[in-house]
PDB file of N, CA and C in Angstrom:
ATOM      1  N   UNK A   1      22.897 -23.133   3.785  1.00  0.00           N
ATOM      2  CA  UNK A   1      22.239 -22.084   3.025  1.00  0.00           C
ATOM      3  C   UNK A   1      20.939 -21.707   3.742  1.00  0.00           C
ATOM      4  N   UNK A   2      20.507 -20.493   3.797  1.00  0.00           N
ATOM      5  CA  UNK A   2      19.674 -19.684   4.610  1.00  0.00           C
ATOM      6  C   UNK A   2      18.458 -20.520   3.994  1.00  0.00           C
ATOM      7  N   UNK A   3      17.197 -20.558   4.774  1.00  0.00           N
ATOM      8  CA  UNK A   3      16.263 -20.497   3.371  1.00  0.00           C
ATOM      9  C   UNK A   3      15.497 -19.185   3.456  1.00  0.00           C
ATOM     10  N   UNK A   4      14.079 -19.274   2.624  1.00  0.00           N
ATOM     11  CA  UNK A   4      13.088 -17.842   2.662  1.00  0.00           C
ATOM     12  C   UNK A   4      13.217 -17.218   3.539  1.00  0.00           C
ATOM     13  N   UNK A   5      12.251 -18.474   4.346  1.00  0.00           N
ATOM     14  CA  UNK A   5      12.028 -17.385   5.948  1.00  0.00           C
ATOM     15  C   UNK A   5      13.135 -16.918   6.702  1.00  0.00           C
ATOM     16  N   UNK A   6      14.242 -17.659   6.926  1.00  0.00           N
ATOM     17  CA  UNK A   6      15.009 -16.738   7.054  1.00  0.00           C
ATOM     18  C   UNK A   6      15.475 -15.875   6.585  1.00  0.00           C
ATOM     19  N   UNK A   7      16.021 -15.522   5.688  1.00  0.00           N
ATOM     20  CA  UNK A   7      16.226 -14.441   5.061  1.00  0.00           C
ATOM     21  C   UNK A   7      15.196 -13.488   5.355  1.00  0.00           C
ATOM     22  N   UNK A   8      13.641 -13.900   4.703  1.00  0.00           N
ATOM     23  CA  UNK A   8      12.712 -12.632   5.224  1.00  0.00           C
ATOM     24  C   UNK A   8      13.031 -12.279   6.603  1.00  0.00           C
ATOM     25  N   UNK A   9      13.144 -13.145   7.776  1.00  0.00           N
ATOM     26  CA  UNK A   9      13.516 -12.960   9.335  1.00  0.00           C
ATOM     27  C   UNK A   9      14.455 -11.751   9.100  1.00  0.00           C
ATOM     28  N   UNK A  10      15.627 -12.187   8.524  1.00  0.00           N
ATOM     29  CA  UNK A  10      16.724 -11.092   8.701  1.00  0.00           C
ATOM     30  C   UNK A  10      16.353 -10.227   8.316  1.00  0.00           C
ATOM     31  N   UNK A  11      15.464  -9.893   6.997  1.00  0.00           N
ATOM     32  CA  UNK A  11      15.345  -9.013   6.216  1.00  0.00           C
ATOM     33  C   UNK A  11      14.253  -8.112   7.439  1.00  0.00           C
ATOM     34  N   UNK A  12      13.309  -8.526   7.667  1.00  0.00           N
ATOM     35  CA  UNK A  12      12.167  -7.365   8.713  1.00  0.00           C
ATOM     36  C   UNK A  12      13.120  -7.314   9.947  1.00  0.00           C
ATOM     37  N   UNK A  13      14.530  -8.160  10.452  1.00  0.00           N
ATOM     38  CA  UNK A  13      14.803  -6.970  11.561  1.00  0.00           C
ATOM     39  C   UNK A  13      16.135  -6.147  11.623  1.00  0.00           C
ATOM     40  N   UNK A  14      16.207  -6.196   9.902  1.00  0.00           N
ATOM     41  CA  UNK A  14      16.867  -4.984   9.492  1.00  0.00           C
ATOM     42  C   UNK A  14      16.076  -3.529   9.669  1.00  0.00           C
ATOM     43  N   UNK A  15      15.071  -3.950   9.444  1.00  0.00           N
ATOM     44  CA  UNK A  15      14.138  -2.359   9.531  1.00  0.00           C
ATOM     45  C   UNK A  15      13.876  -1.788  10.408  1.00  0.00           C
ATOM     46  N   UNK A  16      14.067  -0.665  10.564  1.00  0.00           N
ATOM     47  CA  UNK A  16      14.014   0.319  11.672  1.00  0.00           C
ATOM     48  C   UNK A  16      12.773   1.165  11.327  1.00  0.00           C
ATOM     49  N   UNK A  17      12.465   1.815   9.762  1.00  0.00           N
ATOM     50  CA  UNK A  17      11.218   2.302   9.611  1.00  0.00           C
ATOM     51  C   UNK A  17      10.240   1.864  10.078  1.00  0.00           C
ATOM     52  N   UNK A  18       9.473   2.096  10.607  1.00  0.00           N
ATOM     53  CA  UNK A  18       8.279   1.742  11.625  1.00  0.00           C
ATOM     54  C   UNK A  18       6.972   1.900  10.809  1.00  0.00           C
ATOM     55  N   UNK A  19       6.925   2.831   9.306  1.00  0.00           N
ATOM     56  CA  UNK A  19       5.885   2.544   8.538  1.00  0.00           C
ATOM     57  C   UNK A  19       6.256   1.657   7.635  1.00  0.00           C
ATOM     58  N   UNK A  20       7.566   1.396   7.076  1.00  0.00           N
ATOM     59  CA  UNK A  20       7.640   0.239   6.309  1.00  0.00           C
ATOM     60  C   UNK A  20       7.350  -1.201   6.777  1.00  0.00           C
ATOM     61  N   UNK A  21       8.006  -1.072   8.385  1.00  0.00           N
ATOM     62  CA  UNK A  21       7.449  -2.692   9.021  1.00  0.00           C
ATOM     63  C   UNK A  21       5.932  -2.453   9.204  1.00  0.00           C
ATOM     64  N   UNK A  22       5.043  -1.252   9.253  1.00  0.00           N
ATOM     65  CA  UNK A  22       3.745  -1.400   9.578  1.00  0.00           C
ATOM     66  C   UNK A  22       3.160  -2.023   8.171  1.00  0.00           C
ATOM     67  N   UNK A  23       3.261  -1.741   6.983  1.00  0.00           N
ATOM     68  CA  UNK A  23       3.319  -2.365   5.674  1.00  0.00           C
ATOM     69  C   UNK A  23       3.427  -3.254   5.116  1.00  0.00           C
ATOM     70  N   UNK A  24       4.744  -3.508   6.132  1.00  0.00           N
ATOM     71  CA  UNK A  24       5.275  -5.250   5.374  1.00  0.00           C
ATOM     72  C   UNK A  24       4.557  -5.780   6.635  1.00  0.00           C
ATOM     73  N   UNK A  25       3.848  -5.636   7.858  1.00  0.00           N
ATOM     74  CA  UNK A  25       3.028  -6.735   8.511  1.00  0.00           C
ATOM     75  C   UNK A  25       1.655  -6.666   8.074  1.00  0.00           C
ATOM     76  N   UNK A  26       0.697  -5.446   7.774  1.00  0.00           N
ATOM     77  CA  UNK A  26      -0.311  -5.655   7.099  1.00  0.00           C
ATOM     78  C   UNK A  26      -0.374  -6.663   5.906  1.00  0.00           C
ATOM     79  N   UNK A  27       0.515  -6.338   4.427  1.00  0.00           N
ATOM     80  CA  UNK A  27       1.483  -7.114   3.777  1.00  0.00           C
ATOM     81  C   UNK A  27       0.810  -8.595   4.431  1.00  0.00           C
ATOM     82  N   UNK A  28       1.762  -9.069   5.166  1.00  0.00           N
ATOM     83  CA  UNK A  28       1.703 -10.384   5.336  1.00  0.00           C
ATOM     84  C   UNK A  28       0.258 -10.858   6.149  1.00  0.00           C
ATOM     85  N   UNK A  29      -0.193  -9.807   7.321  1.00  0.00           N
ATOM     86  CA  UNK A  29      -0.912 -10.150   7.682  1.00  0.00           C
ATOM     87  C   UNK A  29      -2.426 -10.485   6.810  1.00  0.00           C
ATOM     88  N   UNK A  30      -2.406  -9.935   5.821  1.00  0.00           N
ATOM     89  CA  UNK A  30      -3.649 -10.108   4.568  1.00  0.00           C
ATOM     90  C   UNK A  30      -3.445 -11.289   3.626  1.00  0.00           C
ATOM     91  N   UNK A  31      -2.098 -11.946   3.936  1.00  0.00           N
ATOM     92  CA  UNK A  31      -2.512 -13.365   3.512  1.00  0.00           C
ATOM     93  C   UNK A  31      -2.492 -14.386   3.889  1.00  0.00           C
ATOM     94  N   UNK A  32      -2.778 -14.065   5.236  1.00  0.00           N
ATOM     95  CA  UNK A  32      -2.871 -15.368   6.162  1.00  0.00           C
ATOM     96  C   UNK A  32      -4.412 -16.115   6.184  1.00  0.00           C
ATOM     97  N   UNK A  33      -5.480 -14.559   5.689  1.00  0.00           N
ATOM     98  CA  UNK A  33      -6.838 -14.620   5.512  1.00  0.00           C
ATOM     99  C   UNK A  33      -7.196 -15.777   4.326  1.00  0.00           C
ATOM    100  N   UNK A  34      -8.162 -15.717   4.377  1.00  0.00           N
ATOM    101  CA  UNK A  34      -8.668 -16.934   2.836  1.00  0.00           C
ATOM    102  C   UNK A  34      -8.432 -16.059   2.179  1.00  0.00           C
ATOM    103  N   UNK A  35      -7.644 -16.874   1.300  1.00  0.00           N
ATOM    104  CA  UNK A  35      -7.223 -16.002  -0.069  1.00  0.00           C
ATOM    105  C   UNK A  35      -8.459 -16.088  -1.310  1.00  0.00           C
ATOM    106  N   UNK A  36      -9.300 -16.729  -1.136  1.00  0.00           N
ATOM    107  CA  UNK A  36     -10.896 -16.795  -2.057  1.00  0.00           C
ATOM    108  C   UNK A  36     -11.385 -15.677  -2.113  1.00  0.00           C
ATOM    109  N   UNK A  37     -11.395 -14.824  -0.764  1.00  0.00           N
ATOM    110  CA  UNK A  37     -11.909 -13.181  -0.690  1.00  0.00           C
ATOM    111  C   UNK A  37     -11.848 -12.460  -1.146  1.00  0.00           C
ATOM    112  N   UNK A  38     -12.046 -12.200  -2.118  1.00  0.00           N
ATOM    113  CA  UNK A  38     -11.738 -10.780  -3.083  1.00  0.00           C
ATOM    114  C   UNK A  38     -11.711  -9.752  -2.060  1.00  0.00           C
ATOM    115  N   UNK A  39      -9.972  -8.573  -2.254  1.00  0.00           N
ATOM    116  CA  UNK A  39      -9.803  -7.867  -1.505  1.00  0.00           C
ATOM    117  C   UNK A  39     -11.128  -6.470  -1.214  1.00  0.00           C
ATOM    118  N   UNK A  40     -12.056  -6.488  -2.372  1.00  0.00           N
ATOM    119  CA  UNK A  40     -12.924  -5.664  -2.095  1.00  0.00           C
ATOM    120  C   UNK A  40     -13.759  -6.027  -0.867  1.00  0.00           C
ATOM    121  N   UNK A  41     -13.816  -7.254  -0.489  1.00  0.00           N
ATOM    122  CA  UNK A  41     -15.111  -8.566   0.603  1.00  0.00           C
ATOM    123  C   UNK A  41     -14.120  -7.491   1.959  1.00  0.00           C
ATOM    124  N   UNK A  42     -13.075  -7.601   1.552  1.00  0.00           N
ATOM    125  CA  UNK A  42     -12.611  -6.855   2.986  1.00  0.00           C
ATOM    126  C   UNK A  42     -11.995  -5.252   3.681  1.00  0.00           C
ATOM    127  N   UNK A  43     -12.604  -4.494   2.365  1.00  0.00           N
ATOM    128  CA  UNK A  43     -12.758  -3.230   3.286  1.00  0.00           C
ATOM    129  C   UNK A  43     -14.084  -2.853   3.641  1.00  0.00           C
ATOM    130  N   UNK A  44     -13.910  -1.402   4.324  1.00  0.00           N
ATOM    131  CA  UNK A  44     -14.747  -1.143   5.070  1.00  0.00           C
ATOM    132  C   UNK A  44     -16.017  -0.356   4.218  1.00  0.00           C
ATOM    133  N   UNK A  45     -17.354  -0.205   4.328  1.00  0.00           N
ATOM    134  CA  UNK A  45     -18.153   0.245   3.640  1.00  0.00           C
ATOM    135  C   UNK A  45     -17.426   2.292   3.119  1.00  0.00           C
ATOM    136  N   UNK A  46     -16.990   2.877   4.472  1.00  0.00           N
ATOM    137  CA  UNK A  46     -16.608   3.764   4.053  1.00  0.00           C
ATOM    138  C   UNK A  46     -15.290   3.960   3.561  1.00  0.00           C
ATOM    139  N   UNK A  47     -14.361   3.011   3.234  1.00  0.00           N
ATOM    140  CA  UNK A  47     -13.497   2.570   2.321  1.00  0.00           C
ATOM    141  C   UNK A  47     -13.934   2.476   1.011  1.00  0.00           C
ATOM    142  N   UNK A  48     -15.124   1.573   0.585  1.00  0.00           N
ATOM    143  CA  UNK A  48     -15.595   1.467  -0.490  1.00  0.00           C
ATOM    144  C   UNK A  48     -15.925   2.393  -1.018  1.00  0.00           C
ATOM    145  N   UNK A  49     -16.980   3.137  -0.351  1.00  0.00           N
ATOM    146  CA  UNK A  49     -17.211   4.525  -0.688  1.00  0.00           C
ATOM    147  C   UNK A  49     -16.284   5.323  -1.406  1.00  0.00           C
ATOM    148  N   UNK A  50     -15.300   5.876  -0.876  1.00  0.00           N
ATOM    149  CA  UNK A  50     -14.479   6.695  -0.770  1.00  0.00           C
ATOM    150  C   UNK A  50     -13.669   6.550  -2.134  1.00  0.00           C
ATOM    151  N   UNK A  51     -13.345   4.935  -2.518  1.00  0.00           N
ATOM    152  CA  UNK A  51     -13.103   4.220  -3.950  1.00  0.00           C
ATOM    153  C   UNK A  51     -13.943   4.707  -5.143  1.00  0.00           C
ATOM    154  N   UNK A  52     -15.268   4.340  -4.707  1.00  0.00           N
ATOM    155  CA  UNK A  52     -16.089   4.661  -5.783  1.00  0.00           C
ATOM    156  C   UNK A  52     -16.006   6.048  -6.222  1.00  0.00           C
ATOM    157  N   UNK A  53     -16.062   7.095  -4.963  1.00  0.00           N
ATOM    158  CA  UNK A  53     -15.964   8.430  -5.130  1.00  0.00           C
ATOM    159  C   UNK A  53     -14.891   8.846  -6.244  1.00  0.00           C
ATOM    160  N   UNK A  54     -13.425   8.159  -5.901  1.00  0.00           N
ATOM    161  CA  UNK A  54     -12.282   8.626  -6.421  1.00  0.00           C
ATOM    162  C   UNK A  54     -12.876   8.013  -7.734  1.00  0.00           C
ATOM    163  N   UNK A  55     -13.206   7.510  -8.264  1.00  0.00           N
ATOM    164  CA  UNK A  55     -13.655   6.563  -9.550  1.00  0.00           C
ATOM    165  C   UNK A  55     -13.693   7.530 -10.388  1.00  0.00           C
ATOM    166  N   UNK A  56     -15.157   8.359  -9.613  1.00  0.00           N
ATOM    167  CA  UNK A  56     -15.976   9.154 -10.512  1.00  0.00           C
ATOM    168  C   UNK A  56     -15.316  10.539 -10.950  1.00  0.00           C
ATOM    169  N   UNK A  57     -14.064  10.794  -9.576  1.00  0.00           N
ATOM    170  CA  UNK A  57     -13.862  11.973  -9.832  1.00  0.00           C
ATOM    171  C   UNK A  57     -12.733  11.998 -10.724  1.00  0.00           C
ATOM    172  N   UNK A  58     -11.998  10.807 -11.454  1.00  0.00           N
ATOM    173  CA  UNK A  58     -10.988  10.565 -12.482  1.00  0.00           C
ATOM    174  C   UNK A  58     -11.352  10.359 -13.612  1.00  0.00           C
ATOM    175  N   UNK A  59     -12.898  10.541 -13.880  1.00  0.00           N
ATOM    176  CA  UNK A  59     -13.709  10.697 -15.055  1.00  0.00           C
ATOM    177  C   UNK A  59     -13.229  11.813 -15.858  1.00  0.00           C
ATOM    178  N   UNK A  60     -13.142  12.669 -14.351  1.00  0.00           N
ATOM    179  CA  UNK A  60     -13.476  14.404 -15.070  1.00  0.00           C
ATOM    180  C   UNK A  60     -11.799  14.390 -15.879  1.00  0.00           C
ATOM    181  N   UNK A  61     -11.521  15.082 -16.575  1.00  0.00           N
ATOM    182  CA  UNK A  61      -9.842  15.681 -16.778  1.00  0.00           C
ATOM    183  C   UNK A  61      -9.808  16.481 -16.308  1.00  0.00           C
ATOM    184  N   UNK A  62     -10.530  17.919 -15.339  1.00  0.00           N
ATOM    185  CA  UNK A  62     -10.093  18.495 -14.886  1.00  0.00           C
ATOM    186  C   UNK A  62      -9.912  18.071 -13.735  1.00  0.00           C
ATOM    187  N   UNK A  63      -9.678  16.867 -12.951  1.00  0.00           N
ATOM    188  CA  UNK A  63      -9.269  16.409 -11.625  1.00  0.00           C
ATOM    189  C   UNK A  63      -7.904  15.604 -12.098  1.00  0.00           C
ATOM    190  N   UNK A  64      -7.306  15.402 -13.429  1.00  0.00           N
ATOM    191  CA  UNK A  64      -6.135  14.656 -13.458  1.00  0.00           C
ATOM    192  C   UNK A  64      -5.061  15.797 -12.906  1.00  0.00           C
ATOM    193  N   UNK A  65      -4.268  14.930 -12.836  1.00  0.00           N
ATOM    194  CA  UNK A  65      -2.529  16.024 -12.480  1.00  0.00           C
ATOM    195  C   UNK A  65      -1.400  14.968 -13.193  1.00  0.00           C
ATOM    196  N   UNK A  66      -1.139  16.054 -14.145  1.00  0.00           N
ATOM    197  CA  UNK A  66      -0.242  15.847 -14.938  1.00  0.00           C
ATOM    198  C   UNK A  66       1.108  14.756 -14.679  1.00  0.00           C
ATOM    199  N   UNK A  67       1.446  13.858 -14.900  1.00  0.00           N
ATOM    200  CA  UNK A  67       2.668  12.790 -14.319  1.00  0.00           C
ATOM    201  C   UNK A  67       3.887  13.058 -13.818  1.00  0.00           C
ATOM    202  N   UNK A  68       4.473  14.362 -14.631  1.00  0.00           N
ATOM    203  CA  UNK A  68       5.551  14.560 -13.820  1.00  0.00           C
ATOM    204  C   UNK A  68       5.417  15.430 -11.948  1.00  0.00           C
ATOM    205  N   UNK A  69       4.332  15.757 -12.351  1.00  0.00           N
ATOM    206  CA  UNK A  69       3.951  16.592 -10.879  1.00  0.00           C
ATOM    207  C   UNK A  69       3.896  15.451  -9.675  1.00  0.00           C
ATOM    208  N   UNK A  70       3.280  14.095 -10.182  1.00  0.00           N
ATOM    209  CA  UNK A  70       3.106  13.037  -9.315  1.00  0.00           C
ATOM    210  C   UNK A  70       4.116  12.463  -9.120  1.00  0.00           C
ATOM    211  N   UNK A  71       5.116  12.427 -10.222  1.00  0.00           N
ATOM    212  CA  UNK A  71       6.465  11.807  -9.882  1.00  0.00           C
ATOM    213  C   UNK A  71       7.810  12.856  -9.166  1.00  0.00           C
ATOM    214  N   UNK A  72       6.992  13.768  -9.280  1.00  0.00           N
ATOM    215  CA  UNK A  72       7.592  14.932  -8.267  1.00  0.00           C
ATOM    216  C   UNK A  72       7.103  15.121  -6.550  1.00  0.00           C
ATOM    217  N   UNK A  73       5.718  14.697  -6.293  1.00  0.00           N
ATOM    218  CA  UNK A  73       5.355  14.851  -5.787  1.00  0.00           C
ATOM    219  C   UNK A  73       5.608  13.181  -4.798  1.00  0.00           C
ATOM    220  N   UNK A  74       5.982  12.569  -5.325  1.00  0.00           N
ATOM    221  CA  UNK A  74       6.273  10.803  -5.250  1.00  0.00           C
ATOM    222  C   UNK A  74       7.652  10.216  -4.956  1.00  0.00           C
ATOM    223  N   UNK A  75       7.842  11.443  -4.872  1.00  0.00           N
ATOM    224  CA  UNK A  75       9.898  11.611  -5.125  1.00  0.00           C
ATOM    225  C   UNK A  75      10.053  12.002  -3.751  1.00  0.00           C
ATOM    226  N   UNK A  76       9.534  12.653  -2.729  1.00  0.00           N
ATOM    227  CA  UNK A  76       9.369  13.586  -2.073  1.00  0.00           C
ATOM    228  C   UNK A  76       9.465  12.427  -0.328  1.00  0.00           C
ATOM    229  N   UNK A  77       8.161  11.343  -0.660  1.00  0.00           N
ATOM    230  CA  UNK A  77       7.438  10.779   0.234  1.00  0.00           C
ATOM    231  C   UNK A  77       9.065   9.750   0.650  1.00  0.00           C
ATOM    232  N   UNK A  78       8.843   9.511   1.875  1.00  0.00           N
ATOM    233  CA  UNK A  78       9.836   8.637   2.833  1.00  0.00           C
ATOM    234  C   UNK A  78      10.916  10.032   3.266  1.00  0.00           C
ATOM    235  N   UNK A  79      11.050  10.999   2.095  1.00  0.00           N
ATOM    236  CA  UNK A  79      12.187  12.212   3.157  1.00  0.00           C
ATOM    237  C   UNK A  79      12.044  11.873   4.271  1.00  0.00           C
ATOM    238  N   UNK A  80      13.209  12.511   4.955  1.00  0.00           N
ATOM    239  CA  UNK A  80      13.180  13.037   6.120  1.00  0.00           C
ATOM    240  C   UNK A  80      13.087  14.460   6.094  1.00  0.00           C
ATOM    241  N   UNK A  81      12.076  14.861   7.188  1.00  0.00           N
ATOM    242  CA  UNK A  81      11.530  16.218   6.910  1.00  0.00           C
ATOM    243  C   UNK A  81      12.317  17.280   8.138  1.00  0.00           C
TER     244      UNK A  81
END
Protein backbone atom coordinates (compact mmCIF):
# COMPACT_ATOMS: atom_id res chain seq x y z
CA UNK A 1 0.00 0.00 0.00
CA UNK A 2 1.23 3.43 -1.23
CA UNK A 3 1.67 5.73 1.66
CA UNK A 4 1.06 9.88 1.76
CA UNK A 5 4.02 10.89 0.23
CA UNK A 6 3.69 8.85 -2.27
CA UNK A 7 0.65 9.31 -3.40
CA UNK A 8 1.24 13.20 -3.01
CA UNK A 9 4.59 12.23 -5.35
CA UNK A 10 2.20 10.79 -7.89
CA UNK A 11 -0.28 13.22 -7.33
CA UNK A 12 2.24 16.67 -8.23
CA UNK A 13 3.60 14.69 -11.30
CA UNK A 14 0.34 14.29 -12.60
CA UNK A 15 0.23 18.04 -13.09
CA UNK A 16 0.99 19.67 -16.01
CA UNK A 17 -0.62 23.16 -14.92
CA UNK A 18 2.31 25.12 -14.15
CA UNK A 19 0.18 27.62 -11.89
CA UNK A 20 -1.37 24.91 -9.99
CA UNK A 21 2.19 23.23 -9.30
CA UNK A 22 3.39 26.95 -8.66
CA UNK A 23 0.62 26.85 -5.72
CA UNK A 24 0.88 23.57 -4.53
CA UNK A 25 4.90 24.38 -4.06
CA UNK A 26 4.40 27.75 -2.41
CA UNK A 27 1.57 25.55 -0.53
CA UNK A 28 4.15 23.37 0.80
CA UNK A 29 6.93 25.53 0.68
CA UNK A 30 5.20 27.85 3.65
CA UNK A 31 5.24 25.03 5.90
CA UNK A 32 8.43 24.04 6.06
CA UNK A 33 8.91 27.69 7.84
CA UNK A 34 8.21 27.86 11.75
CA UNK A 35 4.87 27.36 11.93
CA UNK A 36 4.75 29.90 15.34
CA UNK A 37 4.78 32.82 12.62
CA UNK A 38 1.72 34.19 12.14
CA UNK A 39 1.22 34.33 8.34
CA UNK A 40 0.87 38.16 8.66
CA UNK A 41 5.09 38.10 10.32
CA UNK A 42 5.56 37.03 6.64
CA UNK A 43 4.39 39.30 4.05
CA UNK A 44 5.73 42.08 2.64
CA UNK A 45 5.10 45.69 4.12
CA UNK A 46 3.50 46.53 0.70
CA UNK A 47 1.46 43.39 0.92
CA UNK A 48 0.24 44.51 4.20
CA UNK A 49 -0.63 47.63 2.98
CA UNK A 50 -2.51 46.74 0.18
CA UNK A 51 -4.67 44.27 2.90
CA UNK A 52 -5.39 46.98 5.03
CA UNK A 53 -6.41 49.11 2.02
CA UNK A 54 -8.83 46.32 0.75
CA UNK A 55 -10.18 46.29 4.51
CA UNK A 56 -11.27 49.73 4.37
CA UNK A 57 -12.55 49.70 1.02
CA UNK A 58 -15.20 46.64 1.98
CA UNK A 59 -16.52 48.99 4.59
CA UNK A 60 -18.12 51.01 1.92
CA UNK A 61 -21.32 48.92 0.15
CA UNK A 62 -20.78 50.73 -2.68
CA UNK A 63 -17.44 48.72 -3.36
CA UNK A 64 -19.34 45.22 -2.72
CA UNK A 65 -20.29 43.11 -5.96
CA UNK A 66 -23.08 41.26 -5.67
CA UNK A 67 -22.29 37.08 -5.31
CA UNK A 68 -23.57 35.81 -8.22
CA UNK A 69 -21.36 38.20 -10.39
CA UNK A 70 -18.30 36.71 -8.34
CA UNK A 71 -19.41 33.30 -8.85
CA UNK A 72 -19.70 34.21 -12.42
CA UNK A 73 -16.80 35.87 -12.57
CA UNK A 74 -15.01 32.70 -10.51
CA UNK A 75 -16.46 30.27 -12.92
CA UNK A 76 -14.50 31.77 -15.64
CA UNK A 77 -10.74 31.57 -13.96
CA UNK A 78 -8.48 28.28 -15.04
CA UNK A 79 -10.46 28.51 -18.84
CA UNK A 80 -8.62 28.11 -21.46
CA UNK A 81 -8.68 31.31 -23.27
Amino acid sequence: MNTIKEDLHSLIDEIEDMDILGHVYELLKATRHDSKLDFWDKLTNDEKKRIEESIELSKNPQNWVPHDQVMEKASQWGKSK
